[in-house]
C-alpha atoms as a PDB file:
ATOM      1  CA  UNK A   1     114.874 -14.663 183.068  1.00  0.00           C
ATOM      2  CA  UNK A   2     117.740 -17.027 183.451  1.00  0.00           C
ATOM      3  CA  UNK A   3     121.249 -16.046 184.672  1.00  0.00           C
ATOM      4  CA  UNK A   4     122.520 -16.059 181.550  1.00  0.00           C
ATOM      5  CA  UNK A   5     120.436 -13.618 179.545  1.00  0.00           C
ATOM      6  CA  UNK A   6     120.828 -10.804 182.555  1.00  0.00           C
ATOM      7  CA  UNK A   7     124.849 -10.973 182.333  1.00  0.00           C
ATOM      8  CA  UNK A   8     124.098 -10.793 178.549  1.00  0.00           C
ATOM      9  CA  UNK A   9     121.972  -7.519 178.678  1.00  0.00           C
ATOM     10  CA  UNK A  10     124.444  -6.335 181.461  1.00  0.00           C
ATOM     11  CA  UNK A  11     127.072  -6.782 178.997  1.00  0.00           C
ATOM     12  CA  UNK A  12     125.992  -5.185 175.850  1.00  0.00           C
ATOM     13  CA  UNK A  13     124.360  -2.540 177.765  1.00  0.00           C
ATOM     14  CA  UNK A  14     127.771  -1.390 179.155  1.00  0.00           C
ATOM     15  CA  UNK A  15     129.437  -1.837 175.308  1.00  0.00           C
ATOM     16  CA  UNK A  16     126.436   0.399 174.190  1.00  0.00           C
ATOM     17  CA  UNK A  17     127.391   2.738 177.033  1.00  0.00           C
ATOM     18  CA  UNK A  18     131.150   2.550 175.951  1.00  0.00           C
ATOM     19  CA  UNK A  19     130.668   3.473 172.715  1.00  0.00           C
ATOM     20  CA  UNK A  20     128.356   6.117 173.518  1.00  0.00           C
ATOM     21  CA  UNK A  21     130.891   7.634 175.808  1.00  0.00           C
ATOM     22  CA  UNK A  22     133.283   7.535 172.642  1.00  0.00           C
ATOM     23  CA  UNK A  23     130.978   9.801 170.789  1.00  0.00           C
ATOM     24  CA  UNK A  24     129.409   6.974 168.947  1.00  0.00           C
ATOM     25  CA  UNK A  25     126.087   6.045 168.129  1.00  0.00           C
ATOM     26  CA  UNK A  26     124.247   3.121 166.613  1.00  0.00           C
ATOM     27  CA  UNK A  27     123.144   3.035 163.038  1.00  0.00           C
ATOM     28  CA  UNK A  28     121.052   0.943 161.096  1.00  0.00           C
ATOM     29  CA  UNK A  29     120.389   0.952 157.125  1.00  0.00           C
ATOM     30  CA  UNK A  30     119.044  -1.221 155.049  1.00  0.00           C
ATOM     31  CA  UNK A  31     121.427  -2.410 152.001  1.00  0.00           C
ATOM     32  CA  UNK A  32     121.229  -4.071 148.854  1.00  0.00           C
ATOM     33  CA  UNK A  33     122.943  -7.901 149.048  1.00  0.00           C
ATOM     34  CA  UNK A  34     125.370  -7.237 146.152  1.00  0.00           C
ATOM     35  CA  UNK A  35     126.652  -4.556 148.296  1.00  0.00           C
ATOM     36  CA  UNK A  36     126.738  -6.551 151.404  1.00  0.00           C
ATOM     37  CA  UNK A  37     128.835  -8.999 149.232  1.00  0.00           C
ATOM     38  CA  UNK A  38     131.107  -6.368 148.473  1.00  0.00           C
ATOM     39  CA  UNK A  39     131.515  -5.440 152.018  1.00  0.00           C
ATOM     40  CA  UNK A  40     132.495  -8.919 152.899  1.00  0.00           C
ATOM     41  CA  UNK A  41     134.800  -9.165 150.487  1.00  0.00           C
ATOM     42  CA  UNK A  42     136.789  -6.407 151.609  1.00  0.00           C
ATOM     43  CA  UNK A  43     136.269  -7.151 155.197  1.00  0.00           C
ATOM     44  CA  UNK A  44     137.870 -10.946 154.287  1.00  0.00           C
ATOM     45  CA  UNK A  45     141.025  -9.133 152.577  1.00  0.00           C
ATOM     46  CA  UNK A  46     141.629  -6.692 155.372  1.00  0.00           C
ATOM     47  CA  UNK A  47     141.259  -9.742 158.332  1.00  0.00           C
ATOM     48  CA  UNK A  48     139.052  -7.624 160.067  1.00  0.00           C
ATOM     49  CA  UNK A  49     136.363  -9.099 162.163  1.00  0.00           C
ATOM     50  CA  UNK A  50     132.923  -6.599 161.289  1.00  0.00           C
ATOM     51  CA  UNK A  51     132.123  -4.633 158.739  1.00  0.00           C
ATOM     52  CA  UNK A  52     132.015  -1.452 160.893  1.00  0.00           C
ATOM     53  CA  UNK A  53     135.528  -0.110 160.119  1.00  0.00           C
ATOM     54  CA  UNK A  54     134.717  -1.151 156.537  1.00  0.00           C
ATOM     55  CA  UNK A  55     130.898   1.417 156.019  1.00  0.00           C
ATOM     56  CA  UNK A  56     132.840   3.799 157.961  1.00  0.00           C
ATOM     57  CA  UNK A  57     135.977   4.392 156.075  1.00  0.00           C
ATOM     58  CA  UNK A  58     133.327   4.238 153.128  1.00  0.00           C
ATOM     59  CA  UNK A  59     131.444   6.806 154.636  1.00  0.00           C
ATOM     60  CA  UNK A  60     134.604   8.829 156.193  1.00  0.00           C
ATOM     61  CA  UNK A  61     135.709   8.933 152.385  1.00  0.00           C
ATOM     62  CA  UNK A  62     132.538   9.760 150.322  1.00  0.00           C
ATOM     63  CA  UNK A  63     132.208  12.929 153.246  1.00  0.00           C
ATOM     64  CA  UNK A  64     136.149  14.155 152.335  1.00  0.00           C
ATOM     65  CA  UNK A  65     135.172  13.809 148.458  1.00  0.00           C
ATOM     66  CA  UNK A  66     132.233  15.954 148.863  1.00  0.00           C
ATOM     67  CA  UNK A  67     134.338  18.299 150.906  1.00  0.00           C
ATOM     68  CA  UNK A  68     136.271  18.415 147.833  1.00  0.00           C
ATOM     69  CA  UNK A  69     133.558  19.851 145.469  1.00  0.00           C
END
């Protein structure tokens, strides 16, 4: 394995371990491309560089609206 790659799996293995630290964990969904688009679109506006804070606001605010109910 060159150099390269190990300082690369060093890397994100210690962001992994950082966010799990945070209380954090990894997801992964599956979504349809018209949503996607949507996501992008807001994540353009905003200036912000993933779409993380974007599906978790989303999430963080269809949790409070069910809360509501």
């Amino acid at each position: 394995m060159k150099h390269d790659t190990v300082e690369t799996r060093k890397k994100v293995a210690a962001h992994r371990a950082r966010q799990i630290a945070a209380g954090r964990i990894a997801l992964t969904t599956y979504v349809p491309t018209d949503l996607l688009a949507e996501i992008d679109k807001i994540k353009e506006q905003r200036g912000v560089p993933g779409r993380a804070p974007i599906i978790e606001e989303a999430l963080r605010l269809l949790i409070e609206k069910q809360h509501r109910t």
